[in-house]
C-alpha atoms as a PDB file:
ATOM      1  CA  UNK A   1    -155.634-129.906-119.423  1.00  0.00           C
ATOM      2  CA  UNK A   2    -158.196-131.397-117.345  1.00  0.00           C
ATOM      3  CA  UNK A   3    -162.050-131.567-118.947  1.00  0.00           C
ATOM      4  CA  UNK A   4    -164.870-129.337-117.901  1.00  0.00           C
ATOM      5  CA  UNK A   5    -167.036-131.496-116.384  1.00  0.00           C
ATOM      6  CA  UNK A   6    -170.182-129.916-117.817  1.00  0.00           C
ATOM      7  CA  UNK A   7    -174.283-130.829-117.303  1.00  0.00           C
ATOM      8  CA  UNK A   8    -177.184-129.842-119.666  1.00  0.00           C
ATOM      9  CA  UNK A   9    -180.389-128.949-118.434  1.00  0.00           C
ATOM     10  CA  UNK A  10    -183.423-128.592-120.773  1.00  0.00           C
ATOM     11  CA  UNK A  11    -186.727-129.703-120.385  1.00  0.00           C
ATOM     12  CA  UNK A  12    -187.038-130.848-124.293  1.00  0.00           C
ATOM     13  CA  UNK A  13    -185.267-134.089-124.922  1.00  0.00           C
ATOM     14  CA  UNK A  14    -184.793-133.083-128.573  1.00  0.00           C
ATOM     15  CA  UNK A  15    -182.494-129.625-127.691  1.00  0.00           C
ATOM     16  CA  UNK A  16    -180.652-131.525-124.734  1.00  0.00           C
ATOM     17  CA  UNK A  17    -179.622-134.266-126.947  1.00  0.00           C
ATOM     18  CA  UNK A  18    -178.935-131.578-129.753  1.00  0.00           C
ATOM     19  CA  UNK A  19    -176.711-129.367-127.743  1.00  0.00           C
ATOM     20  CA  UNK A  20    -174.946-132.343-126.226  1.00  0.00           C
ATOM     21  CA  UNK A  21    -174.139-133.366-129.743  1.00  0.00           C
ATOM     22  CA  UNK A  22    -172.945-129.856-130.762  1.00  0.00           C
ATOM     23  CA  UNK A  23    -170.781-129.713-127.824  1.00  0.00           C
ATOM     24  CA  UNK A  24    -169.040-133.367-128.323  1.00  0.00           C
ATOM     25  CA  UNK A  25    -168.496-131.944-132.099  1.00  0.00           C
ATOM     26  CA  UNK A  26    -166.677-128.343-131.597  1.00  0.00           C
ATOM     27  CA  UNK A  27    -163.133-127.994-131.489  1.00  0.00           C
ATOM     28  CA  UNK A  28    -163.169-128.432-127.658  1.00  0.00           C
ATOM     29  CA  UNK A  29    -162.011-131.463-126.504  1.00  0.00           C
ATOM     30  CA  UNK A  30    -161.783-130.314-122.700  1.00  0.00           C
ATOM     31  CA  UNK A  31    -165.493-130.374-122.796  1.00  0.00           C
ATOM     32  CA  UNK A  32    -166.817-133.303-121.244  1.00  0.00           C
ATOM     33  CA  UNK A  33    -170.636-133.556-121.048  1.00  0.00           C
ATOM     34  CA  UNK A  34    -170.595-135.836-117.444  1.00  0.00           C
ATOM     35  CA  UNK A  35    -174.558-135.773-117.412  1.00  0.00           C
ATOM     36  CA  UNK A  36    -178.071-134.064-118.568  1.00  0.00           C
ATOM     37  CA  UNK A  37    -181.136-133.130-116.558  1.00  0.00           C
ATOM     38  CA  UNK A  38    -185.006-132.764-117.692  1.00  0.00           C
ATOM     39  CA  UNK A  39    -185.908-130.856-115.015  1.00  0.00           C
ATOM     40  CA  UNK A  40    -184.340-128.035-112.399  1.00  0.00           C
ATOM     41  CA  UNK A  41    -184.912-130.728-109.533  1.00  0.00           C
ATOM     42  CA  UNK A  42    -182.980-133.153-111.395  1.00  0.00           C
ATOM     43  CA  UNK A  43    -180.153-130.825-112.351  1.00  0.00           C
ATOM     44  CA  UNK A  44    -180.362-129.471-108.770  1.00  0.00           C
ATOM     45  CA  UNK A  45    -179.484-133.121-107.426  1.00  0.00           C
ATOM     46  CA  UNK A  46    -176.793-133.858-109.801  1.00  0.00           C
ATOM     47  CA  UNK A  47    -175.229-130.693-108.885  1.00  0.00           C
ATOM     48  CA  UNK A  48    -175.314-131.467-105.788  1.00  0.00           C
ATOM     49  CA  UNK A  49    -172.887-134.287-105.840  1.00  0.00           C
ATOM     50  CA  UNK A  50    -170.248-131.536-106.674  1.00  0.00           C
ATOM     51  CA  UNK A  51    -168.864-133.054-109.706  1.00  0.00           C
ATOM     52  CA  UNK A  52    -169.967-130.714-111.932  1.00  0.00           C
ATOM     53  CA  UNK A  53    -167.682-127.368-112.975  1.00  0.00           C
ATOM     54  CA  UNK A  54    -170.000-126.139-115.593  1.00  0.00           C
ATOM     55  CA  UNK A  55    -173.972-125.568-115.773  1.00  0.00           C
ATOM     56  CA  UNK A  56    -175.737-125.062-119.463  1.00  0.00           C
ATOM     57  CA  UNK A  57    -179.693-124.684-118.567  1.00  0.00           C
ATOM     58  CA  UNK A  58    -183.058-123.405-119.997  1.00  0.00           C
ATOM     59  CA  UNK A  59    -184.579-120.642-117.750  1.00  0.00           C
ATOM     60  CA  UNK A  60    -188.035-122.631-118.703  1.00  0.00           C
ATOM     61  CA  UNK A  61    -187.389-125.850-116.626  1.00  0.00           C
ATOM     62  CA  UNK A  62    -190.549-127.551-115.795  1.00  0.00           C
ATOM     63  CA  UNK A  63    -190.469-128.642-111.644  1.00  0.00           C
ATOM     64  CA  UNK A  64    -188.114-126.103-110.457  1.00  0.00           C
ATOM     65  CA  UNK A  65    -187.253-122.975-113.231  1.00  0.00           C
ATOM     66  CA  UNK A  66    -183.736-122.018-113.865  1.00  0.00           C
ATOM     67  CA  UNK A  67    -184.500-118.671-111.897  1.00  0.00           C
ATOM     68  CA  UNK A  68    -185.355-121.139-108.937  1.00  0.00           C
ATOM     69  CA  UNK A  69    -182.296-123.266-109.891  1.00  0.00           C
ATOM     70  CA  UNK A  70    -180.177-120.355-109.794  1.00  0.00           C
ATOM     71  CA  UNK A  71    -181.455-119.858-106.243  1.00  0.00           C
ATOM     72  CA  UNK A  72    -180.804-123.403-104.995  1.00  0.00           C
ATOM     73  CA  UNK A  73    -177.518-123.136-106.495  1.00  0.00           C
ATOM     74  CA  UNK A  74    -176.589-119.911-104.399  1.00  0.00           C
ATOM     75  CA  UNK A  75    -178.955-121.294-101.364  1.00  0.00           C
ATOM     76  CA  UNK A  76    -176.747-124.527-100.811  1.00  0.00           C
ATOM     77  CA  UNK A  77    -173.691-123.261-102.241  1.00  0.00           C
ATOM     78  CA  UNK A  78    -173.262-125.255-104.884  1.00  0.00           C
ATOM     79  CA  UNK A  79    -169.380-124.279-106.686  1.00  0.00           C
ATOM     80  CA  UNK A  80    -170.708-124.390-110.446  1.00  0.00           C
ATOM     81  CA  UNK A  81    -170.114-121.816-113.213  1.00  0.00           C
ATOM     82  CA  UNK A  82    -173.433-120.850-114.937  1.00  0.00           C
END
């Protein structure tokens, strides 16, 4: 089965590296955390790239919100599950 290719956003360091942990350590090895963002405009350029299946965010992004983010996503197209 081939991995999710999933990306973290979260403007604290401590919960991105925290959930990236707890995701690495469940019982779901076609998980693969491919990258993390600290910001929506960061996560909005990774996505971009379109190597990324599945989106975990924080609606409380600091430079572009995850309500904004949600719009980009839609905006450019971007084929992501949220």
């Amino acid at each position: 089965m081939q991995a999710i290719r999933t990306l973290i956003a979260d403007g604290h360091p401590i919960f991105l590296k925290g959930l990236e942990i707890v995701l690495q350590q469940i019982d779901a090895p076609n998980i693969d955390v491919i990258d993390k963002a600290q910001d929506g405009a960061q996560a909005l350029e990774i996505l971009q790239k379109g190597q990324t299946d599945f989106l975990i965010f924080d609606l409380n992004l600091p430079e572009i919100d995850g309500i904004e983010l949600l719009k980009q996503i839609k905006r450019y197209k971007i084929p992501v599950h949220t």
